[in-house]
N, C-alpha and C. Protein backbone atom coordinates (compact mmCIF):
# COMPACT_ATOMS: atom_id res chain seq x y z
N UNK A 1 39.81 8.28 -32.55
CA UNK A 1 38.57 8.73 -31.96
C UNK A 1 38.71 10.19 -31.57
N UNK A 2 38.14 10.76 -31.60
CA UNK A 2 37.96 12.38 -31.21
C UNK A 2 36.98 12.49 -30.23
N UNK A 3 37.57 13.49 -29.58
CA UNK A 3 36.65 13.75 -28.04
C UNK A 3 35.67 14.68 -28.19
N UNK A 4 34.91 14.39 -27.57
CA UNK A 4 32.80 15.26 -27.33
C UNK A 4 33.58 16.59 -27.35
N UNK A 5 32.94 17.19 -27.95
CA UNK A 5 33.58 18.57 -27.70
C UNK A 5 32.81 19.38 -26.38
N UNK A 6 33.43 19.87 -25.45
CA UNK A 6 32.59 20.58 -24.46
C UNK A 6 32.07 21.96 -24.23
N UNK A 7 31.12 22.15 -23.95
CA UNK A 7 30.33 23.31 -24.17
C UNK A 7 31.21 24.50 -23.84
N UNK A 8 31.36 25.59 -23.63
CA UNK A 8 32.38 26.67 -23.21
C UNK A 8 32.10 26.73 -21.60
N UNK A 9 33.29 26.99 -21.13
CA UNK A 9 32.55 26.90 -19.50
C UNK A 9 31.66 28.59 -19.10
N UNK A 10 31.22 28.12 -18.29
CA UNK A 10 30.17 29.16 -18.44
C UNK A 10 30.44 30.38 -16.72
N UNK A 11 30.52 31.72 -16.62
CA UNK A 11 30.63 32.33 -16.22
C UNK A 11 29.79 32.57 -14.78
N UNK A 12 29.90 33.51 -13.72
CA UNK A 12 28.89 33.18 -12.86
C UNK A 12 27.54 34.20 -12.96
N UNK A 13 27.70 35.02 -14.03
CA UNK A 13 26.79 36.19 -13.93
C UNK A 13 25.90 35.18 -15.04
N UNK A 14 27.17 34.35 -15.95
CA UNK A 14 25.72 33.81 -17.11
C UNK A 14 24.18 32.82 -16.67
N UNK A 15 24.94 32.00 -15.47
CA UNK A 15 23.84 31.24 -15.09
C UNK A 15 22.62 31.59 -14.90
N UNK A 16 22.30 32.55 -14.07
CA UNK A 16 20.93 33.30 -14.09
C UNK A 16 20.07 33.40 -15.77
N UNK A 17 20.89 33.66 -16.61
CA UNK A 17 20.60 33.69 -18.00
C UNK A 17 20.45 32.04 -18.51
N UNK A 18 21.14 31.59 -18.11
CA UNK A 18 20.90 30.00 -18.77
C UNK A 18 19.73 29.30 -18.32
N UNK A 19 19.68 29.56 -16.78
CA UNK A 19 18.64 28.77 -15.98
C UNK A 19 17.19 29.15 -16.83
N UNK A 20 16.96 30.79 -16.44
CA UNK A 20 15.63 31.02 -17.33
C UNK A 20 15.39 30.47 -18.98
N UNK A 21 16.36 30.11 -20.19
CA UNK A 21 15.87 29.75 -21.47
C UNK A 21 16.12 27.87 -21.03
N UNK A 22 16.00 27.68 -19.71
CA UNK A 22 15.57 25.92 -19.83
C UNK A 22 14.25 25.86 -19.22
N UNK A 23 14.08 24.86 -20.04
CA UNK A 23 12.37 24.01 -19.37
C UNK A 23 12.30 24.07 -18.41
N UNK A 24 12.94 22.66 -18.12
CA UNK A 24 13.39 21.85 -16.93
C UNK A 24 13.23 22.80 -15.64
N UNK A 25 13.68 24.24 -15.67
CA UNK A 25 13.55 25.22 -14.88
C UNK A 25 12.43 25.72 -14.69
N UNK A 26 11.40 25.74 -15.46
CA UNK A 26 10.13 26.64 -15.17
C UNK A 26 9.35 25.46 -14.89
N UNK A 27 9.47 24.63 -15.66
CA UNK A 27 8.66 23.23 -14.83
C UNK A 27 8.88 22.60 -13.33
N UNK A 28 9.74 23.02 -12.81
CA UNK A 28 10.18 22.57 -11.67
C UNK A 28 9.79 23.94 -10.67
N UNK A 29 9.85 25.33 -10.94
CA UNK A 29 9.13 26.35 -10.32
C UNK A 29 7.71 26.49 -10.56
N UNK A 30 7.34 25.57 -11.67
CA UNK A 30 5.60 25.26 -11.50
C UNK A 30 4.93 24.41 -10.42
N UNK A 31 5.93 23.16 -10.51
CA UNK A 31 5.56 22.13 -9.62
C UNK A 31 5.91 22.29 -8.51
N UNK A 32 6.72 23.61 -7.74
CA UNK A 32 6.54 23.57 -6.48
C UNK A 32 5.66 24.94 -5.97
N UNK A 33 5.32 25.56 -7.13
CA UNK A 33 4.38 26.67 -6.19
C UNK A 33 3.27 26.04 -6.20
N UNK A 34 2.58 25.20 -7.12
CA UNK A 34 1.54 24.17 -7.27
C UNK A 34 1.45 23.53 -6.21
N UNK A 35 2.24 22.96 -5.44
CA UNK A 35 2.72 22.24 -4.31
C UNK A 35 2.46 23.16 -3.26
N UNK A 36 2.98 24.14 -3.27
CA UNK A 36 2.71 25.40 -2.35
C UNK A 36 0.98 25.79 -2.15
N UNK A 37 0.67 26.42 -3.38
CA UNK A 37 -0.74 26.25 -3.11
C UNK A 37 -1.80 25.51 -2.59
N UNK A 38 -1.64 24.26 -3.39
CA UNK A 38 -1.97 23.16 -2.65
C UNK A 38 -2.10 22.48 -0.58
N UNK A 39 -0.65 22.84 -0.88
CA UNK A 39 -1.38 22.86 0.60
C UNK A 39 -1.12 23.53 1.59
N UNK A 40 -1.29 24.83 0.83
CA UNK A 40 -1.80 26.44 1.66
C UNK A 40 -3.55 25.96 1.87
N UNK A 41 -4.17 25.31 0.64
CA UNK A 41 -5.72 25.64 0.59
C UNK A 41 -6.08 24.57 1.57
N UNK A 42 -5.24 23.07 1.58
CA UNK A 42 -5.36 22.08 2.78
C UNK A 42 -5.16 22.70 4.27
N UNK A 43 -4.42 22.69 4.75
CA UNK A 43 -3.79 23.87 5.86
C UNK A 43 -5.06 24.60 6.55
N UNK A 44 -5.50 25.77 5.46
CA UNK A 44 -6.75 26.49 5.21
C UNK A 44 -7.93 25.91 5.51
N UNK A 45 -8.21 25.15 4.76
CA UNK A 45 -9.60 24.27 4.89
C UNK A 45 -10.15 23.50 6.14
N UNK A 46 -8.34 22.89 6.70
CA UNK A 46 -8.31 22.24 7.64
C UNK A 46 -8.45 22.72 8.85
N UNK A 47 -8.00 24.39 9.08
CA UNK A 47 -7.55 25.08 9.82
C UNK A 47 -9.25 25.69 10.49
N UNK A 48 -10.33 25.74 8.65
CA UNK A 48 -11.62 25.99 9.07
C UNK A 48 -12.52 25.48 9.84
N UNK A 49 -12.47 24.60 9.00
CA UNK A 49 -13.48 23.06 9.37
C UNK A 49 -12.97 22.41 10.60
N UNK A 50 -11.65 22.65 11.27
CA UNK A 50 -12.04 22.32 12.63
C UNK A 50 -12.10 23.40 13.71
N UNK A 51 -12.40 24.51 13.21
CA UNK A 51 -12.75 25.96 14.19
C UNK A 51 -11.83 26.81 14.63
N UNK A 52 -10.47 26.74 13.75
CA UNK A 52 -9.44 27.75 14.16
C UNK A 52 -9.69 29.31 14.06
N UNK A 53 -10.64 29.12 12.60
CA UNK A 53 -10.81 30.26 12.18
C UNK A 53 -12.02 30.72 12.00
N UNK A 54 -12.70 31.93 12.82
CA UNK A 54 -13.82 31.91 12.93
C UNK A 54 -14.63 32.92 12.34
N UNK A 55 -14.97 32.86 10.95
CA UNK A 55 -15.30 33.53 10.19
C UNK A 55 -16.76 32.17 9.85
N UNK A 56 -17.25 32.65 10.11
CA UNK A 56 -19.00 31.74 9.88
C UNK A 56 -19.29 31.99 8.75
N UNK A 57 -19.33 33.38 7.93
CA UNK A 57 -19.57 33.51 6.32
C UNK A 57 -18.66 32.94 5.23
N UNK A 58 -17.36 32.98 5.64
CA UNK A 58 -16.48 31.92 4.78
C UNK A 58 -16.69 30.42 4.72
N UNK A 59 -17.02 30.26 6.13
CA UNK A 59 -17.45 28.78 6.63
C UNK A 59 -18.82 28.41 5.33
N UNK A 60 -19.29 29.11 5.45
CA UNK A 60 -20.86 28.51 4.96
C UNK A 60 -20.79 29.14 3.39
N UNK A 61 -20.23 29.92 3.22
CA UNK A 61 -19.87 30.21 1.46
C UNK A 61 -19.12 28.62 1.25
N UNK A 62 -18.14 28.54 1.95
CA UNK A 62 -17.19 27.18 1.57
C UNK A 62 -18.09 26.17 1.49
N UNK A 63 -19.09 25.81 2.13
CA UNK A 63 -19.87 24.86 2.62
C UNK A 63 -20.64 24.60 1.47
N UNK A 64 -21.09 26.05 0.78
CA UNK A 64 -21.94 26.34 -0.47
C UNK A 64 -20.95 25.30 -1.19
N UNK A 65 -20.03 26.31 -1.45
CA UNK A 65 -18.87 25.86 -2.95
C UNK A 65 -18.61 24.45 -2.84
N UNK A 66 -18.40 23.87 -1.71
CA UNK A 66 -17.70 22.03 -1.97
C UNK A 66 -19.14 21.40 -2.25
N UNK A 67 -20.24 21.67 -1.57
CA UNK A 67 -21.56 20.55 -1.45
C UNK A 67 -22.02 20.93 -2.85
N UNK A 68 -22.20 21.76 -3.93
CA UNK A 68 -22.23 22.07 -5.22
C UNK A 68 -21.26 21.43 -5.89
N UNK A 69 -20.18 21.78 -5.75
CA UNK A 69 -18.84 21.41 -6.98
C UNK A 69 -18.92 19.70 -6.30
N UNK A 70 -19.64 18.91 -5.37
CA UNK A 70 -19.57 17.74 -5.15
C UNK A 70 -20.64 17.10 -5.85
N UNK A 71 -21.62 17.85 -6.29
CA UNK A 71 -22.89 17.47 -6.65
C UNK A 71 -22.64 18.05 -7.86
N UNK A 72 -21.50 18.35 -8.77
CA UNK A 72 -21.18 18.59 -10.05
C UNK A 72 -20.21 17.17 -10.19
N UNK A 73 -19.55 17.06 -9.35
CA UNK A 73 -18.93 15.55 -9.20
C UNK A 73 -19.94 14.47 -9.88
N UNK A 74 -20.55 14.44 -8.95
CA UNK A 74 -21.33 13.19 -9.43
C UNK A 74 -22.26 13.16 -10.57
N UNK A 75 -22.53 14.64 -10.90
CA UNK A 75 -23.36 14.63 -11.97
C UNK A 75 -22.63 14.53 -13.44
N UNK A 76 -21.31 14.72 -13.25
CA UNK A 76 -20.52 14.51 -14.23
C UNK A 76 -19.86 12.73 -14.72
N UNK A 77 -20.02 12.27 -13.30
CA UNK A 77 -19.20 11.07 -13.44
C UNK A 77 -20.55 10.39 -13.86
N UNK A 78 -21.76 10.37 -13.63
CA UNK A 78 -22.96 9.65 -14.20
C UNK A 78 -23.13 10.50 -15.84
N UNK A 79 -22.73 11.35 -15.59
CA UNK A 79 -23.15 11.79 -17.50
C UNK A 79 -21.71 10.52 -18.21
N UNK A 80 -20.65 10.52 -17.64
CA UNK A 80 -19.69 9.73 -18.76
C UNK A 80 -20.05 7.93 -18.35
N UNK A 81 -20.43 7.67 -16.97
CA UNK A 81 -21.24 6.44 -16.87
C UNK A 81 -21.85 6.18 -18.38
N UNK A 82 -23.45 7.37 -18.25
CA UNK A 82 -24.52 6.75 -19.62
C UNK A 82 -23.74 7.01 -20.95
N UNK A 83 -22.95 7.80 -21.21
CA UNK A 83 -22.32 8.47 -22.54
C UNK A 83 -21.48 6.93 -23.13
N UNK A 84 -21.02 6.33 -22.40
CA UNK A 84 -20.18 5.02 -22.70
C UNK A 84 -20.88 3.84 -22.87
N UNK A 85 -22.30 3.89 -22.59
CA UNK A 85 -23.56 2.81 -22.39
C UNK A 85 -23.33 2.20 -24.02
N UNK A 86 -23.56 2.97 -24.84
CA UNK A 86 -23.84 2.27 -26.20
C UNK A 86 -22.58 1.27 -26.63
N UNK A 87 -21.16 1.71 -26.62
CA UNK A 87 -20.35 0.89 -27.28
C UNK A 87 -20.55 -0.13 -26.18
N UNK A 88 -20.78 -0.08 -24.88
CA UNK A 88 -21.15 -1.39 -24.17
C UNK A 88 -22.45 -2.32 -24.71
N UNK A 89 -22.98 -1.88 -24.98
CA UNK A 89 -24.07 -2.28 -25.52
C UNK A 89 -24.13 -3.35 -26.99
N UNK A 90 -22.75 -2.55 -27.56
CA UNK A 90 -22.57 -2.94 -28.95
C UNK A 90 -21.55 -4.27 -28.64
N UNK A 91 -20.88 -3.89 -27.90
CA UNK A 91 -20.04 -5.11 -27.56
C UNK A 91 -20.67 -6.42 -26.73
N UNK A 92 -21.30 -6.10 -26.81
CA UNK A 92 -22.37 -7.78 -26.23
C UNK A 92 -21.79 -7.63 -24.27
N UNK A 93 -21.22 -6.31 -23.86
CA UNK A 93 -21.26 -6.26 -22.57
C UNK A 93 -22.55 -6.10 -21.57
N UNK A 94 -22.84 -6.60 -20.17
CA UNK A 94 -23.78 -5.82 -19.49
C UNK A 94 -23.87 -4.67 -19.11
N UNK A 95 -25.28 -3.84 -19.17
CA UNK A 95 -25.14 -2.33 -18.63
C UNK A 95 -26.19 -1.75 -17.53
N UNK A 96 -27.10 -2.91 -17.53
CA UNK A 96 -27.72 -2.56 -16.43
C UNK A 96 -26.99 -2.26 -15.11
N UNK A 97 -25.74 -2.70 -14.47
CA UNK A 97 -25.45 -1.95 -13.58
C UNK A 97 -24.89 -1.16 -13.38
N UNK A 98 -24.24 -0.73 -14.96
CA UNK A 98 -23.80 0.87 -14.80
C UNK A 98 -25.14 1.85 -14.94
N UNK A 99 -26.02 1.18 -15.51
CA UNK A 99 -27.33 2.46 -15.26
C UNK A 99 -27.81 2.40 -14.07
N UNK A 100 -28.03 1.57 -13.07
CA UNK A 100 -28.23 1.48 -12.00
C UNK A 100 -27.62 2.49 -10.93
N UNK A 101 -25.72 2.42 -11.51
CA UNK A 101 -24.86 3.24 -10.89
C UNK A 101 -25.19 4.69 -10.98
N UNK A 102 -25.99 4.97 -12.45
CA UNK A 102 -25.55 6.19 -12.94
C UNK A 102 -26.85 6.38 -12.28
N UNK A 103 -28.18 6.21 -12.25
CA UNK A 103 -29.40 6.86 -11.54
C UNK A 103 -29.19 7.30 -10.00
N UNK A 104 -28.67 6.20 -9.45
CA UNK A 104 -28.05 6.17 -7.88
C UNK A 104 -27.08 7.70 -7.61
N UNK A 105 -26.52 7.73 -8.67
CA UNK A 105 -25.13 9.07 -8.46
C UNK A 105 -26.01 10.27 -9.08
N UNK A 106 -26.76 10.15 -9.94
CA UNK A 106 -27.52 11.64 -10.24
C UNK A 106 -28.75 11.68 -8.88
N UNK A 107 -29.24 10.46 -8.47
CA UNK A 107 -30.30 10.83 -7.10
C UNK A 107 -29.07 11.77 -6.30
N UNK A 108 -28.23 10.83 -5.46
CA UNK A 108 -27.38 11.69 -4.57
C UNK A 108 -26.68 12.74 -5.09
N UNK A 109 -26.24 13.72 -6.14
CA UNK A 109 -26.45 14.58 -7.03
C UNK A 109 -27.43 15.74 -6.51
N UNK A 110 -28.56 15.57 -6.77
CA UNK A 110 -29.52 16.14 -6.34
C UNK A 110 -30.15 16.36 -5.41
N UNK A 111 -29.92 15.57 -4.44
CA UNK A 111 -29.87 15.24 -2.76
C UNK A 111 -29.13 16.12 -2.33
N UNK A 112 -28.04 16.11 -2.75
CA UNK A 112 -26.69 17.04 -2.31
C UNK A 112 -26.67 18.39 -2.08
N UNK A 113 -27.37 18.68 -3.91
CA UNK A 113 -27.60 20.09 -4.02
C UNK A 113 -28.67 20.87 -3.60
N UNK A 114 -29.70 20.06 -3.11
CA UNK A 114 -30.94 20.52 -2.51
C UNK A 114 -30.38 21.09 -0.75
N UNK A 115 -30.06 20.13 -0.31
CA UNK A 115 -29.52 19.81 0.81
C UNK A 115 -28.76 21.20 1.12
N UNK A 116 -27.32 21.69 0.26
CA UNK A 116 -26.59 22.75 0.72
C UNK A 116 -27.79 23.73 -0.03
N UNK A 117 -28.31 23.59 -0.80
CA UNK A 117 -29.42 25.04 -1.30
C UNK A 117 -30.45 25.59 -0.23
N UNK A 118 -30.99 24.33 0.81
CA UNK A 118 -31.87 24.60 1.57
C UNK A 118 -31.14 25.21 2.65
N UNK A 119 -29.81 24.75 3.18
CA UNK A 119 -29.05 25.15 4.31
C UNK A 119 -28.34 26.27 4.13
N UNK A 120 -28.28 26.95 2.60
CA UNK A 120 -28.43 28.58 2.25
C UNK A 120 -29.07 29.13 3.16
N UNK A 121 -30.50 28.75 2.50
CA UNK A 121 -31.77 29.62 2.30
C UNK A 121 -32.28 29.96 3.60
N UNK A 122 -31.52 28.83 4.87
CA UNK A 122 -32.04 28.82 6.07
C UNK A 122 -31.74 30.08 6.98
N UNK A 123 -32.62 30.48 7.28
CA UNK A 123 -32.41 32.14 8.11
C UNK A 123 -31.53 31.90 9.24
């Protein structure tokens, strides 16, 4: 039997050089600044919304951006609701209560976005 042959041992100036041409390395400095960000913007958000930080125009820009991108939420999850209706349909499944679901989530949808549009507009 003959033995694994082993890699050359490796120097201390080379490591810096080895670390950067592996994956494993940049994937693991992705997933923790990702991590980092993450909950810098929690922290942040949290830090707003219960009055640490008192900036009223960030407050109500933010207020804009989530009650919109929430009312893109739902208008998205009712577009793939009806988009999936037919092969249900074809398969001898019921769909009346996913259309039910999906009218219900585009009303509050639109509820939503009226709602933060009017609390813009409000002087």
């Amino acid at each position: 039997m003959t033995e694994p042959e082993l890699p050359p041992p490796l120097r201390a100036w080379q490591l810096p050089g080895q670390w950067l041409r592996e994956e494993k390395f940049w994937r693991d400095i992705g997933t923790r600044v990702l991590a980092g960000v993450l909950t810098a913007a929690i922290v942040y958000l949290g830090a707003l919304v219960l009055g640490y930080l008192h900036t009223p125009e960030l407050g109500a820009g933010l207020a804009l951006l989530l009650g919109l991108a929430g009312s893109a939420v739902l208008l998205l999850v009712a577009i793939v609701l009806v988009s999936r209706m037919p092969a249900r349909r074809r398969s001898g499944r019921p769909v009346a209560l996913r259309l039910v679901v999906a009218v219900l989530l585009v009303l509050g949808a639109v509820s939503l976005a009226a709602a933060v549009i009017a609390d813009a507009l409000r002087p």
